[in-house]
N, C-alpha and C. Protein backbone atom coordinates (compact mmCIF):
# COMPACT_ATOMS: atom_id res chain seq x y z
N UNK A 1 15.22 30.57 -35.77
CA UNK A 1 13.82 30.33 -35.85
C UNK A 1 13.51 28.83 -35.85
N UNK A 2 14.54 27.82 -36.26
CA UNK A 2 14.15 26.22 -36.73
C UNK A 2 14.57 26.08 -35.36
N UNK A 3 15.10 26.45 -34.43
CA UNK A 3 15.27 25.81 -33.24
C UNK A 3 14.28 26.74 -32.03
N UNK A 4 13.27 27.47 -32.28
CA UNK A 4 11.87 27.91 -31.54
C UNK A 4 11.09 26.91 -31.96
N UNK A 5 10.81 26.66 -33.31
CA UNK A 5 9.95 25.43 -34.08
C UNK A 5 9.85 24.13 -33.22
N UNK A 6 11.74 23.98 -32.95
CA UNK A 6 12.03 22.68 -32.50
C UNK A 6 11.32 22.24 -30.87
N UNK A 7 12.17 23.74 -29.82
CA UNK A 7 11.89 23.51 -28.84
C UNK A 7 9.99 23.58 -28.49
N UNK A 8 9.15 24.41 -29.23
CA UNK A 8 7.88 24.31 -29.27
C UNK A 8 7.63 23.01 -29.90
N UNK A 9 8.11 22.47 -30.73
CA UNK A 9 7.29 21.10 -30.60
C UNK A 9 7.62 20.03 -29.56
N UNK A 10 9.17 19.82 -29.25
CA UNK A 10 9.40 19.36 -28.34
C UNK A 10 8.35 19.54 -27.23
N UNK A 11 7.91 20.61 -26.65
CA UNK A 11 7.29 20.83 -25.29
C UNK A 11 5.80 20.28 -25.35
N UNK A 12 5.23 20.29 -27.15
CA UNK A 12 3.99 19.99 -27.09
C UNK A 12 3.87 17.98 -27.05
N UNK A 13 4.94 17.97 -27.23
CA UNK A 13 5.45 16.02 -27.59
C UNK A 13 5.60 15.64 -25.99
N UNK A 14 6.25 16.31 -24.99
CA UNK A 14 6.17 16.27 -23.85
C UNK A 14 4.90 16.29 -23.56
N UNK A 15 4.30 17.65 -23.02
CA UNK A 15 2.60 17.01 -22.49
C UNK A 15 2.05 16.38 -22.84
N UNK A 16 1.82 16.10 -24.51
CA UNK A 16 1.25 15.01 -25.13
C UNK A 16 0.98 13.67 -24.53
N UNK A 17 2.27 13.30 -24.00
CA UNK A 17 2.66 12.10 -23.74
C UNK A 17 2.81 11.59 -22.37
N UNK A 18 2.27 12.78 -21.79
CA UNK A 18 2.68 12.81 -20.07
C UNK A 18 0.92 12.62 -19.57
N UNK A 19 0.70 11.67 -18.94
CA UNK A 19 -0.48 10.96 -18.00
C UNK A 19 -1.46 12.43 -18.06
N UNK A 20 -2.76 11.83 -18.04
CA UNK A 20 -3.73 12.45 -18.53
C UNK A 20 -4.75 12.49 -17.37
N UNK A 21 -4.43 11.92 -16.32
CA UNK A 21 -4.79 11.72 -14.76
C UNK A 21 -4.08 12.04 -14.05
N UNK A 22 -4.52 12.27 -12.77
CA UNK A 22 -3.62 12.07 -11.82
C UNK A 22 -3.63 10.70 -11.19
N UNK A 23 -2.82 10.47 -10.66
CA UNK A 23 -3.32 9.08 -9.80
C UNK A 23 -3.66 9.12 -8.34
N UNK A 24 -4.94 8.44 -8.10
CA UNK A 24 -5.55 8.34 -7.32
C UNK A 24 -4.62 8.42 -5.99
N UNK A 25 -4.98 9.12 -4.58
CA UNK A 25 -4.10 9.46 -3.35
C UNK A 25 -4.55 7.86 -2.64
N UNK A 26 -3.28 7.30 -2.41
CA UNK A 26 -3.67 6.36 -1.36
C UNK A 26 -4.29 6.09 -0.43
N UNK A 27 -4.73 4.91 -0.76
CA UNK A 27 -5.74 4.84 0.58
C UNK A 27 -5.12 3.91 1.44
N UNK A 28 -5.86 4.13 3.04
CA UNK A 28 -5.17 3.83 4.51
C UNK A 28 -5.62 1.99 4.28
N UNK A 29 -4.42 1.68 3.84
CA UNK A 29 -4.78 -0.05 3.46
C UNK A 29 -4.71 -0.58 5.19
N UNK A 30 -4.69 0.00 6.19
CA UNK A 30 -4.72 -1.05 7.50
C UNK A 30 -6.38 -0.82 7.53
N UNK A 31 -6.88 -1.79 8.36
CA UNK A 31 -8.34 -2.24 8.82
C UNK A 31 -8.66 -1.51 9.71
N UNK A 32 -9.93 -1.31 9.98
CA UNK A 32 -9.88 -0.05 10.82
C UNK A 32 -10.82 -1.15 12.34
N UNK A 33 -9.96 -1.10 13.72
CA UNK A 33 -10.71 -1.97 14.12
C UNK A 33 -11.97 -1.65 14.52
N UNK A 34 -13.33 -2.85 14.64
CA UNK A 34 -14.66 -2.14 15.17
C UNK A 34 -14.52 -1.65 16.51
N UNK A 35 -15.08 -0.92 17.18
CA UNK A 35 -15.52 -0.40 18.24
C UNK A 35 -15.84 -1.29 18.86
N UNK A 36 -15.66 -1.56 20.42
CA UNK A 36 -16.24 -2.69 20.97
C UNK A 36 -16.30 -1.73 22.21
N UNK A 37 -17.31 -1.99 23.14
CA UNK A 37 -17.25 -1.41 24.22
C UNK A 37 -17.37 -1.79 25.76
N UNK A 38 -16.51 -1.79 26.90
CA UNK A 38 -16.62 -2.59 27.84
C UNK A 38 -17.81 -2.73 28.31
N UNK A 39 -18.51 -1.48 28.41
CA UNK A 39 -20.04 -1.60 29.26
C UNK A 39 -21.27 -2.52 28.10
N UNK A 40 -20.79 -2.26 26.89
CA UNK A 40 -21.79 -3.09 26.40
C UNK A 40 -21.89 -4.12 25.79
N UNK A 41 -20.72 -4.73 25.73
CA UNK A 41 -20.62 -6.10 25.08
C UNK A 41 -19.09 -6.62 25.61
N UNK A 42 -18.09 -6.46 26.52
CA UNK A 42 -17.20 -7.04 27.29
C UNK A 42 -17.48 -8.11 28.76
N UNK A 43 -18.16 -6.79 29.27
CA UNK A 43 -18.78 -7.17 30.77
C UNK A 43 -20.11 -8.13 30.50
N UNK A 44 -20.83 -8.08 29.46
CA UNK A 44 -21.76 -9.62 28.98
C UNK A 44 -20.76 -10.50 28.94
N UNK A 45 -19.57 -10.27 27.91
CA UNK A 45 -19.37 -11.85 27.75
C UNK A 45 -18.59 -12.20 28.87
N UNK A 46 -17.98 -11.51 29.50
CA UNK A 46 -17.25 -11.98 31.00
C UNK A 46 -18.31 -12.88 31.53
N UNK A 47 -19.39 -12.08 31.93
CA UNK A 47 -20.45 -12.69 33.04
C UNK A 47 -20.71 -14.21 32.59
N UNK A 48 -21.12 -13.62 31.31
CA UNK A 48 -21.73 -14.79 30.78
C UNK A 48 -20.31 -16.52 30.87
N UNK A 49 -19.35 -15.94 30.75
CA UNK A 49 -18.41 -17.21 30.15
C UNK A 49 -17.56 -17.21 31.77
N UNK A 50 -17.53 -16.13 32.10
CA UNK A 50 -16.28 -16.60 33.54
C UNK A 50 -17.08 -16.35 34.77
N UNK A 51 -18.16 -16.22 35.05
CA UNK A 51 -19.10 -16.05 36.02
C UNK A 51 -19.63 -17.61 36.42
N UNK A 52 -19.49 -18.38 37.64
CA UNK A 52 -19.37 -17.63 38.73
C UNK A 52 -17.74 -17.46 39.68
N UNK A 53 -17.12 -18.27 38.94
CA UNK A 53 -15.47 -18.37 39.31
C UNK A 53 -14.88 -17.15 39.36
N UNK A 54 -15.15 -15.96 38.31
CA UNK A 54 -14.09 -14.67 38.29
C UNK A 54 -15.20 -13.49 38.77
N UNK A 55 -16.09 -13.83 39.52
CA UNK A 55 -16.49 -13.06 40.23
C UNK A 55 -17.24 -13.09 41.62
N UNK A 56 -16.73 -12.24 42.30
CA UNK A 56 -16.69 -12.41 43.43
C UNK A 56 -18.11 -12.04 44.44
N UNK A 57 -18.60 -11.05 43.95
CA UNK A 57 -20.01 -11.53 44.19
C UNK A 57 -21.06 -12.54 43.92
N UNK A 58 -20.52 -13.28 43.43
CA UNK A 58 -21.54 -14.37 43.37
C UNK A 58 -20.32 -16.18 43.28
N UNK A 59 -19.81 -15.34 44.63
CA UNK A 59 -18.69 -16.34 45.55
C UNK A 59 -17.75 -16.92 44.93
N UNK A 60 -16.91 -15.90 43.20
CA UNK A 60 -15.82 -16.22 42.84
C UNK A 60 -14.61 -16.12 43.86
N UNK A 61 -14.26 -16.99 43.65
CA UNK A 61 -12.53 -17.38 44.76
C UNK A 61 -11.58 -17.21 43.65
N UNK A 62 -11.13 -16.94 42.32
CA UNK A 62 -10.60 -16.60 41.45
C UNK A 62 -10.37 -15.14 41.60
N UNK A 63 -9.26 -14.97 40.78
CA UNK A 63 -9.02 -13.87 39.91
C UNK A 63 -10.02 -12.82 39.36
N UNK A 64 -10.62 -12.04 40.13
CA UNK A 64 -11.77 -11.16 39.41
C UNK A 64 -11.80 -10.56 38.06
N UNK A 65 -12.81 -10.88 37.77
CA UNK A 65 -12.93 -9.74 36.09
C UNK A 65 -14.30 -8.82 36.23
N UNK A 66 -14.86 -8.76 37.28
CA UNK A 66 -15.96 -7.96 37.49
C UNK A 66 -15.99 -6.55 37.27
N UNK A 67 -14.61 -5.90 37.24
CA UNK A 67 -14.67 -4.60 37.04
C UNK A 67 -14.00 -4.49 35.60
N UNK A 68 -14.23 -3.16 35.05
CA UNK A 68 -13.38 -2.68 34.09
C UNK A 68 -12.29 -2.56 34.12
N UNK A 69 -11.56 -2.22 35.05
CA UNK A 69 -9.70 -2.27 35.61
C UNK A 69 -10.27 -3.75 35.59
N UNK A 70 -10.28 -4.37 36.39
CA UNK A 70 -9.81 -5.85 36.29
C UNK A 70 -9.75 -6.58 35.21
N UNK A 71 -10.80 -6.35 34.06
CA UNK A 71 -10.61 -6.80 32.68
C UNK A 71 -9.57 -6.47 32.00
N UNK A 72 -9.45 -4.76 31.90
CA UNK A 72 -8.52 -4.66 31.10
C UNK A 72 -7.02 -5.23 31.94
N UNK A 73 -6.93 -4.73 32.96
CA UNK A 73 -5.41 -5.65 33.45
C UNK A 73 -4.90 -7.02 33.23
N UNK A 74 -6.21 -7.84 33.15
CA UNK A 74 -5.99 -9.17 32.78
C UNK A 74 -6.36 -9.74 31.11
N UNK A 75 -6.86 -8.94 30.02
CA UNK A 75 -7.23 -9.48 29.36
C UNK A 75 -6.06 -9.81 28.30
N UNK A 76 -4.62 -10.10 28.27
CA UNK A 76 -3.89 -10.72 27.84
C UNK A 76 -3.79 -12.40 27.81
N UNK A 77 -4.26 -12.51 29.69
CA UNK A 77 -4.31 -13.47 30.30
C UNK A 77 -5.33 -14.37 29.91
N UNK A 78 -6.53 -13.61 30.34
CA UNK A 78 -7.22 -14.09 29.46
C UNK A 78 -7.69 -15.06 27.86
N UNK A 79 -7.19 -13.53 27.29
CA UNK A 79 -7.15 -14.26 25.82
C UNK A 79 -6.09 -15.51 25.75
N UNK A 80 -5.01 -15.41 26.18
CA UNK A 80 -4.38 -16.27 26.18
C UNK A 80 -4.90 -17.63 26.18
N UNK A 81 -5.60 -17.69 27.85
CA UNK A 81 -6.22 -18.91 28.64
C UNK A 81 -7.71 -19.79 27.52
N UNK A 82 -8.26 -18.34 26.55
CA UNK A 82 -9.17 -19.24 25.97
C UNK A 82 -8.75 -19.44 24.73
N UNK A 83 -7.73 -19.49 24.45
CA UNK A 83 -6.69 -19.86 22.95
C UNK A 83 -6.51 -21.32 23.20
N UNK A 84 -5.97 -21.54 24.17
CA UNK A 84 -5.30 -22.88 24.37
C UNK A 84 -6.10 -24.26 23.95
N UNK A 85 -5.49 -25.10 23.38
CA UNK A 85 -6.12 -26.21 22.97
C UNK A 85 -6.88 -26.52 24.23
N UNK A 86 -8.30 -26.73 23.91
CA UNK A 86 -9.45 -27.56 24.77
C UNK A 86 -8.61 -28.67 26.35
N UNK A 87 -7.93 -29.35 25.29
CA UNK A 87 -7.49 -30.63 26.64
C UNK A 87 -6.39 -29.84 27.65
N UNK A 88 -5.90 -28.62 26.85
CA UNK A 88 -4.64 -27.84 28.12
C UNK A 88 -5.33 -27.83 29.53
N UNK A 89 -4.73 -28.37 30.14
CA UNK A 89 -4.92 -27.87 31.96
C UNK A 89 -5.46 -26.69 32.39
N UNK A 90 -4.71 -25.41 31.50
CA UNK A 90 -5.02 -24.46 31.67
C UNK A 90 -6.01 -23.78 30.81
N UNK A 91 -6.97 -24.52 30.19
CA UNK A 91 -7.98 -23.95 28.74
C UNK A 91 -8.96 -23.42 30.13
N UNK A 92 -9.33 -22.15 29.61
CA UNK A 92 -10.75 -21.60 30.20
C UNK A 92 -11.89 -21.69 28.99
N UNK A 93 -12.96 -21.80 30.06
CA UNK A 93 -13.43 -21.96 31.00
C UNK A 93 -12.90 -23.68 31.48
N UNK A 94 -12.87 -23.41 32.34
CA UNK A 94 -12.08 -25.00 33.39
C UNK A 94 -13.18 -25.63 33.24
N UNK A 95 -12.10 -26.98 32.42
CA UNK A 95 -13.28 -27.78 32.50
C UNK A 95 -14.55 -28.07 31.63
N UNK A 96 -14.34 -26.96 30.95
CA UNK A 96 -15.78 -26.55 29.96
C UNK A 96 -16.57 -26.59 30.72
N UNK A 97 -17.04 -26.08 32.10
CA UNK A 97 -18.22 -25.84 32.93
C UNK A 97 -18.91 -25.15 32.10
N UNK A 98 -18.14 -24.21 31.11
CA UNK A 98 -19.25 -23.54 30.33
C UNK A 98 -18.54 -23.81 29.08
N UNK A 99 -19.58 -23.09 27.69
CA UNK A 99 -19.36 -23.58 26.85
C UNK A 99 -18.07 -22.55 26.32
N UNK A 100 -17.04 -23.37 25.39
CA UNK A 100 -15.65 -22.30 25.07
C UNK A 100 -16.30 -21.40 24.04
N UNK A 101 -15.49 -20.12 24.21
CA UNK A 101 -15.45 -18.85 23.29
C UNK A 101 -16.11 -19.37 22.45
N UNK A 102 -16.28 -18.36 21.35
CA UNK A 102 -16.42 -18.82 19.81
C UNK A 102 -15.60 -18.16 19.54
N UNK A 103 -14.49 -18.17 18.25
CA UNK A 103 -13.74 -17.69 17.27
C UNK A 103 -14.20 -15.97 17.05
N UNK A 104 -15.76 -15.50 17.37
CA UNK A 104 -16.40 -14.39 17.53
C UNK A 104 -16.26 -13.05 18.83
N UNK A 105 -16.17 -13.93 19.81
CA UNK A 105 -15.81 -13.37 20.94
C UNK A 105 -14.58 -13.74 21.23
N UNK A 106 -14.15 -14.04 20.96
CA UNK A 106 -12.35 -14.03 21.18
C UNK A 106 -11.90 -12.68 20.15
N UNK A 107 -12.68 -12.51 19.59
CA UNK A 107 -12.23 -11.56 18.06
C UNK A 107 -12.59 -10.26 19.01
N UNK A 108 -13.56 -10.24 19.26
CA UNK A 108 -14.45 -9.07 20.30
C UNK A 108 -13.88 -8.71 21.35
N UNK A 109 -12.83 -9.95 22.03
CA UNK A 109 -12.08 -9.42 23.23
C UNK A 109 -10.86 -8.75 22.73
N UNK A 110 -9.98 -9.09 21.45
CA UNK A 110 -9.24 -9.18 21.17
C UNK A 110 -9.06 -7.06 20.03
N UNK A 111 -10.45 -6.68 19.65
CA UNK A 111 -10.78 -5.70 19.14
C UNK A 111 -10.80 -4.79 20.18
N UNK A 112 -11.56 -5.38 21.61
CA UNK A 112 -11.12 -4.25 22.59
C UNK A 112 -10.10 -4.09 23.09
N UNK A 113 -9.33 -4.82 23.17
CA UNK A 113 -8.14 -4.40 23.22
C UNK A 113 -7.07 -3.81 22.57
N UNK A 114 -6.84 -4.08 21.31
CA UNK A 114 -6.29 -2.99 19.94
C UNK A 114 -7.18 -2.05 19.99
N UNK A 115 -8.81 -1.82 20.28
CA UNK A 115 -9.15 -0.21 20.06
C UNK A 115 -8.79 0.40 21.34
N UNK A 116 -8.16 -0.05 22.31
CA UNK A 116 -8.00 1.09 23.52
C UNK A 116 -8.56 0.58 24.23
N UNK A 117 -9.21 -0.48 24.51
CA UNK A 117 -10.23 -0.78 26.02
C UNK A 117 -11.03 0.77 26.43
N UNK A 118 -12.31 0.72 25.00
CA UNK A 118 -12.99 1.55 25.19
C UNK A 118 -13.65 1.48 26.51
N UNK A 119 -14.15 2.08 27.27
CA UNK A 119 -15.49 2.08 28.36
C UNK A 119 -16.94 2.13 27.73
């Protein structure tokens, strides 16, 4: 009988003492990237920053980015080309004919591309 006593208190000294919560299920600690979409904010900033050189209707002799295949095929290249320190040979826009990226749209080119090169 002193060892029913025992093992019943034992078991009640156990739960006693055993977490009174559960702990919270992890959460998805990666960032979730924004949505960016070619038709509505890619193909602006193309026009706007590589137009009239990367497009060919309006008498680019360059490398086209006018289409959606052509963006996404090149936008490694791209990003690359507007990374580069200002004085590189190779910094786009050449020349600063226009004004460089902002830190914003480089982020924006760089989101469509980790989300999939939405359309």
């Amino acid at each position: 009988m002193k060892k029913l006593y025992f093992l019943f208190a034992l078991i009640i000294l156990v739960f006693a003492c055993s977490p009174k919560t559960t702990a919270p299920a992890k959460q998805d600690m990666t960032k979730a990237v924004p949505k960016v979409s070619y038709d509505t904010e890619v193909s602006a900033l193309l026009l706007k920053s590589c137009a009239p050189c990367h497009y060919p209707a309006q008498d680019g002799k360059k490398k086209p980015f006018d289409t959606y295949e052509a963006a996404k095929n090149n936008i490694t290249d791209i990003l690359a080309r507007v990374e580069l320190p200002q004085d590189d040979p190779k910094f786009m826009p050449f020349k600063l004919k226009k004004p460089a990226l902002t830190a914003e749209e480089i982020a924006l080119l760089k989101n469509w591309a980790k989300g999939g090169y939405s359309m």
